[in-house]
C-alpha atoms as a PDB file:
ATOM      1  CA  UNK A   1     215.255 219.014 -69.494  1.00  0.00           C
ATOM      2  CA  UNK A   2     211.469 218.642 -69.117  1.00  0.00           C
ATOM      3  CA  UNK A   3     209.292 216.573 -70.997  1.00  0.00           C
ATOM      4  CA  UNK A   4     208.178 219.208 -73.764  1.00  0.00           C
ATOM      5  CA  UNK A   5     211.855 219.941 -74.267  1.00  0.00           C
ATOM      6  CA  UNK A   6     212.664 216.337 -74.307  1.00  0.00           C
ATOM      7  CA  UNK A   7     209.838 215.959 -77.062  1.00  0.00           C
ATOM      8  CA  UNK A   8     211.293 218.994 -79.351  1.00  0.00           C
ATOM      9  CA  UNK A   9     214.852 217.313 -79.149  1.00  0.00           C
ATOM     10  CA  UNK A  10     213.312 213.919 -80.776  1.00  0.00           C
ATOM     11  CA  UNK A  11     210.557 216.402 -83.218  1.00  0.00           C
ATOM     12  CA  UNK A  12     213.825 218.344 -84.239  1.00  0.00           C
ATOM     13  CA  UNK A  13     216.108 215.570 -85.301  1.00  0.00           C
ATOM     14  CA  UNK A  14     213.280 214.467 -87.690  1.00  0.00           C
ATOM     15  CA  UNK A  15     213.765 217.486 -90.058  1.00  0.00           C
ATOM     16  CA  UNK A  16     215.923 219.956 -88.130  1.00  0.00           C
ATOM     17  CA  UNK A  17     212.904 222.578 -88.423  1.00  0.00           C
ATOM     18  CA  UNK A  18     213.272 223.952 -85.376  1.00  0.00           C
ATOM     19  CA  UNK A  19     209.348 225.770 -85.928  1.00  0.00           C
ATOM     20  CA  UNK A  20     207.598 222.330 -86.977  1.00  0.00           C
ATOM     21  CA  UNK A  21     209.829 220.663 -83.998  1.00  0.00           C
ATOM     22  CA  UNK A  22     208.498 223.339 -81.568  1.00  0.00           C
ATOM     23  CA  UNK A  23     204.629 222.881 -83.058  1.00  0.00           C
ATOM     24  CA  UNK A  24     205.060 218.937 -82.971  1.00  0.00           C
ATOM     25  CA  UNK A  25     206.450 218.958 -79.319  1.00  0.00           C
ATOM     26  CA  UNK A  26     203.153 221.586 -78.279  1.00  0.00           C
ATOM     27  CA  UNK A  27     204.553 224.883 -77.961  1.00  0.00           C
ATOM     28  CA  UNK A  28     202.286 227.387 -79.493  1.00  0.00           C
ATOM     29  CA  UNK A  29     201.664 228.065 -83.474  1.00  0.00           C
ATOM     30  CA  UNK A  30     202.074 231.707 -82.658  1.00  0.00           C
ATOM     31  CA  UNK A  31     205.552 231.819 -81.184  1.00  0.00           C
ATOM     32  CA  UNK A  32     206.840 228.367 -82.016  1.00  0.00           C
ATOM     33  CA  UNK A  33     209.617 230.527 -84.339  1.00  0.00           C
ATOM     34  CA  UNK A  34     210.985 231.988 -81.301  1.00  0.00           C
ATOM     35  CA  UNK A  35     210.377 228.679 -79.469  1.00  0.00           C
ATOM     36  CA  UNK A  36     212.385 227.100 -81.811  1.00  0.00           C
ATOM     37  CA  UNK A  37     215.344 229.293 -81.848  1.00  0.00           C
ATOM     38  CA  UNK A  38     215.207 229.691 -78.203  1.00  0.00           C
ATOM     39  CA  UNK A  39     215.257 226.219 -77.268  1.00  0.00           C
ATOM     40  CA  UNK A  40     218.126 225.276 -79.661  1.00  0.00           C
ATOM     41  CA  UNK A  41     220.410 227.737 -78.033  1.00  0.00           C
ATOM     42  CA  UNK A  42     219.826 225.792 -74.386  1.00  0.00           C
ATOM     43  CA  UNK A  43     223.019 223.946 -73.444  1.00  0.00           C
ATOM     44  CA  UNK A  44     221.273 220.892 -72.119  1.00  0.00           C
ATOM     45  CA  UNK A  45     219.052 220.617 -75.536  1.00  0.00           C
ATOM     46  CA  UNK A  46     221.952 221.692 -77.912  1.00  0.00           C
ATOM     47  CA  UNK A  47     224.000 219.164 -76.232  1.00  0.00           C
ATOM     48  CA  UNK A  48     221.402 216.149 -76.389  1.00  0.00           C
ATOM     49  CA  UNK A  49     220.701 217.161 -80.242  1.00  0.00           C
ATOM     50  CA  UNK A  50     224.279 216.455 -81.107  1.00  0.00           C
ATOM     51  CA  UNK A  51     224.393 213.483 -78.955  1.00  0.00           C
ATOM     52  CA  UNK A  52     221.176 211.835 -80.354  1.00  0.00           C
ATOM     53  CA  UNK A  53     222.105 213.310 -84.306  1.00  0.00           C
ATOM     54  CA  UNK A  54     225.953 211.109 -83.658  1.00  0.00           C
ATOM     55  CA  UNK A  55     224.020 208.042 -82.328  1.00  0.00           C
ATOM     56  CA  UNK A  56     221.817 208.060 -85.739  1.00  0.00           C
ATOM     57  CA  UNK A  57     224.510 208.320 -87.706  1.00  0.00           C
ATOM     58  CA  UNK A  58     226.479 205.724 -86.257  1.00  0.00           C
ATOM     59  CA  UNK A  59     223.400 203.473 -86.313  1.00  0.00           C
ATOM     60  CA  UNK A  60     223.198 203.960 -89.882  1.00  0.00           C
ATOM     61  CA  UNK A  61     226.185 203.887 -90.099  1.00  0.00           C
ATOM     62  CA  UNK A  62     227.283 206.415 -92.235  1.00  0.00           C
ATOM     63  CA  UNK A  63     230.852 208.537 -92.381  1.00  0.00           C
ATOM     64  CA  UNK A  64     232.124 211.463 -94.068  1.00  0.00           C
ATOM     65  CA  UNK A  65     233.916 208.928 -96.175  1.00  0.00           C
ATOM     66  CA  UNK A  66     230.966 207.325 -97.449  1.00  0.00           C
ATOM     67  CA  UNK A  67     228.964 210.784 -98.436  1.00  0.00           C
ATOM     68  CA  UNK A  68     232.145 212.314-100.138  1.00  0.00           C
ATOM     69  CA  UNK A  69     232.759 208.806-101.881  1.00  0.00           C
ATOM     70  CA  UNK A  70     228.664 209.276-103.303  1.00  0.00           C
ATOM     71  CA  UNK A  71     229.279 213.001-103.589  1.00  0.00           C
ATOM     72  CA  UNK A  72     232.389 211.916-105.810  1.00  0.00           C
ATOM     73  CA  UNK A  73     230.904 208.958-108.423  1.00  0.00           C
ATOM     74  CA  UNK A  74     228.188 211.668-108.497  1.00  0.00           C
ATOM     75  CA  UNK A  75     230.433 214.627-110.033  1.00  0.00           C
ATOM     76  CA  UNK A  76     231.897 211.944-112.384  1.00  0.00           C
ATOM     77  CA  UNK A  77     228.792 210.242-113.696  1.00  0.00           C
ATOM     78  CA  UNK A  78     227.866 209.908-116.831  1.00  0.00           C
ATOM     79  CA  UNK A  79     225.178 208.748-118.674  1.00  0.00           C
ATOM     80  CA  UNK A  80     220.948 208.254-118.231  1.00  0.00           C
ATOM     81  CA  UNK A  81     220.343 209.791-114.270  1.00  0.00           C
ATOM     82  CA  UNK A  82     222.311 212.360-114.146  1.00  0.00           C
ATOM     83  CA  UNK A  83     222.371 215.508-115.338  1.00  0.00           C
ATOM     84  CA  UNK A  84     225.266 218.349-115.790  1.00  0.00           C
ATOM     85  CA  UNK A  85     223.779 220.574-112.658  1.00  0.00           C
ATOM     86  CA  UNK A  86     224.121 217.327-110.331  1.00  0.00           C
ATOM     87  CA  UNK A  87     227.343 216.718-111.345  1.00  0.00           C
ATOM     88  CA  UNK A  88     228.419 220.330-110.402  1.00  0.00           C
ATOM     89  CA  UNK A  89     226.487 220.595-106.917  1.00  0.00           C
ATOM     90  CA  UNK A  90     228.067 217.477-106.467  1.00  0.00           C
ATOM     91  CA  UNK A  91     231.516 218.986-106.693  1.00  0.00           C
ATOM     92  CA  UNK A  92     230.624 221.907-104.996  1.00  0.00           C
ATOM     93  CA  UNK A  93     229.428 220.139-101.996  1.00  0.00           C
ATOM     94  CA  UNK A  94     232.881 217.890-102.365  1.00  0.00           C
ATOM     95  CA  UNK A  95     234.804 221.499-102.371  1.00  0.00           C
ATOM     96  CA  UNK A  96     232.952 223.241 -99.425  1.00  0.00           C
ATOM     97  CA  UNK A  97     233.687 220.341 -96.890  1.00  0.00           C
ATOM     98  CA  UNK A  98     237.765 220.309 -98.001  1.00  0.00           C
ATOM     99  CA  UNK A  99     237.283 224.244 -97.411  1.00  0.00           C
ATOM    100  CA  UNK A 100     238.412 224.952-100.810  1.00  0.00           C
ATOM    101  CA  UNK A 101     235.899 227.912-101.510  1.00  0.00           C
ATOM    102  CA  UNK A 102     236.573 230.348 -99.228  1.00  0.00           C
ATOM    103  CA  UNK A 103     234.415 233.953 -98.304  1.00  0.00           C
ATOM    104  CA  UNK A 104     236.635 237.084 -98.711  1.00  0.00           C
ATOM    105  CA  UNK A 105     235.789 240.136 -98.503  1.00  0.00           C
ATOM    106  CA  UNK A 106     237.757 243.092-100.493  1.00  0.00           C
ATOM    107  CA  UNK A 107     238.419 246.367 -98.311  1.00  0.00           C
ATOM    108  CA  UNK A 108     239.376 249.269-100.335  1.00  0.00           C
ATOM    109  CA  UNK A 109     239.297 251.763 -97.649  1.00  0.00           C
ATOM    110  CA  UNK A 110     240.788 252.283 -94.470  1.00  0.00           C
ATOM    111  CA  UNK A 111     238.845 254.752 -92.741  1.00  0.00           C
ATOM    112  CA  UNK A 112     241.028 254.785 -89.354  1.00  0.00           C
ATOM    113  CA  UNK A 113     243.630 257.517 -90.969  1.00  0.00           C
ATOM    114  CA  UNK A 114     240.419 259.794 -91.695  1.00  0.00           C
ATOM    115  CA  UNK A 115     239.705 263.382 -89.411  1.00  0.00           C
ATOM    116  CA  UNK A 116     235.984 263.134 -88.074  1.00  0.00           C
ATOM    117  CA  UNK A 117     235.121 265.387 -90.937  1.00  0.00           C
ATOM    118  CA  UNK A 118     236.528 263.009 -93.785  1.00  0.00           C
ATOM    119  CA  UNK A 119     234.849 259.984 -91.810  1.00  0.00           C
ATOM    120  CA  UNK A 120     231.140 261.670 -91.848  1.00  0.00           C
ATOM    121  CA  UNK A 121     231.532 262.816 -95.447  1.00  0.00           C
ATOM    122  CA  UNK A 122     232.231 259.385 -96.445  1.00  0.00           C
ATOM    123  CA  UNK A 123     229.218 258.328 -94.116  1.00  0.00           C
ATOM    124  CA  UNK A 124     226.915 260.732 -95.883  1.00  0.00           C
ATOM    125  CA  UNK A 125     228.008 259.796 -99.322  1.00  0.00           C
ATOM    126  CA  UNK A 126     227.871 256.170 -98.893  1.00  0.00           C
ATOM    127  CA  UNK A 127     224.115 256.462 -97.335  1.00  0.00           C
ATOM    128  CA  UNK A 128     223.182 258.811-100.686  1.00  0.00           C
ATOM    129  CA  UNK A 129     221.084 256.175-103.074  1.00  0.00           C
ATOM    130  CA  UNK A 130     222.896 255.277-106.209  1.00  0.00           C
ATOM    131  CA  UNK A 131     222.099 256.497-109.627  1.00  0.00           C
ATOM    132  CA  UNK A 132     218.403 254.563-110.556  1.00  0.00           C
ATOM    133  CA  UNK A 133     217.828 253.648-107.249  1.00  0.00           C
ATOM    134  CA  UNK A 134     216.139 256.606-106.102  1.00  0.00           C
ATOM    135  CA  UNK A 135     214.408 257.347-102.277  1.00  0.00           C
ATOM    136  CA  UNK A 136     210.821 255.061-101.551  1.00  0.00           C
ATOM    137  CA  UNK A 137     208.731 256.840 -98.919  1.00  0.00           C
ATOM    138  CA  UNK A 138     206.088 255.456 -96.966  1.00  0.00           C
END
């Protein structure tokens, strides 16, 4: 890694903003975006972010434990502090890392058993807007 990259490792653990990082270690306002994204998917920086990220948390010395132990007196507060949303974020955040909420997504059609005809029928009427939404022009 050169120097500038070096520097956007260290900017980037600050926040994880990989556009301020890029800005903070020189690259330019205009494309630091791009930078930013860029840079993050280099092995050699990607690699030395994780490293340095594990270092601060064992210096701090923080575990998963710990957070879902805070995350968990959190959900089951009561009393002046805390307030109904922050108990359920709380729990939500305790549910997402035990993978308990999981994405799914429904399919009603299977489209493989279709002719070419069928399939660009249902091509055209699934591109036709839907009652309301009507056509914007430019």
């Amino acid at each position: 890694m050169n120097e500038r990259q070096k520097r956007f490792v260290a900017e980037y653990l600050k926040d994880l903003n990989a556009t301020q990082a890029a800005i903070r270690a020189g690259y330019s306002k205009k494309t630091a975006r791009a930078q930013g994204q860029r840079l993050l998917t280099i092995v050699a920086i990607a690699d030395a972010v994780g490293a340095k990220a594990e270092k601060k948390l064992k210096a701090a010395d923080i575990t998963a434990d710990m957070v879902l132990e805070g995350l968990w007196h959190e959900a089951h507060a009561t009393g002046e502090g805390t307030t109904q949303s922050a108990r359920v974020r709380a729990l939500e955040l305790v549910g997402k890392y035990h993978m308990l909420f999981v994405d799914r997504i429904e399919v009603r059609h299977t489209y493989s058993d279709m002719s070419d005809a069928e399939l660009a029928a249902e091509l055209a009427r699934l591109k036709q807007p839907k009652p309301g939404e009507g056509r914007t022009t430019h």
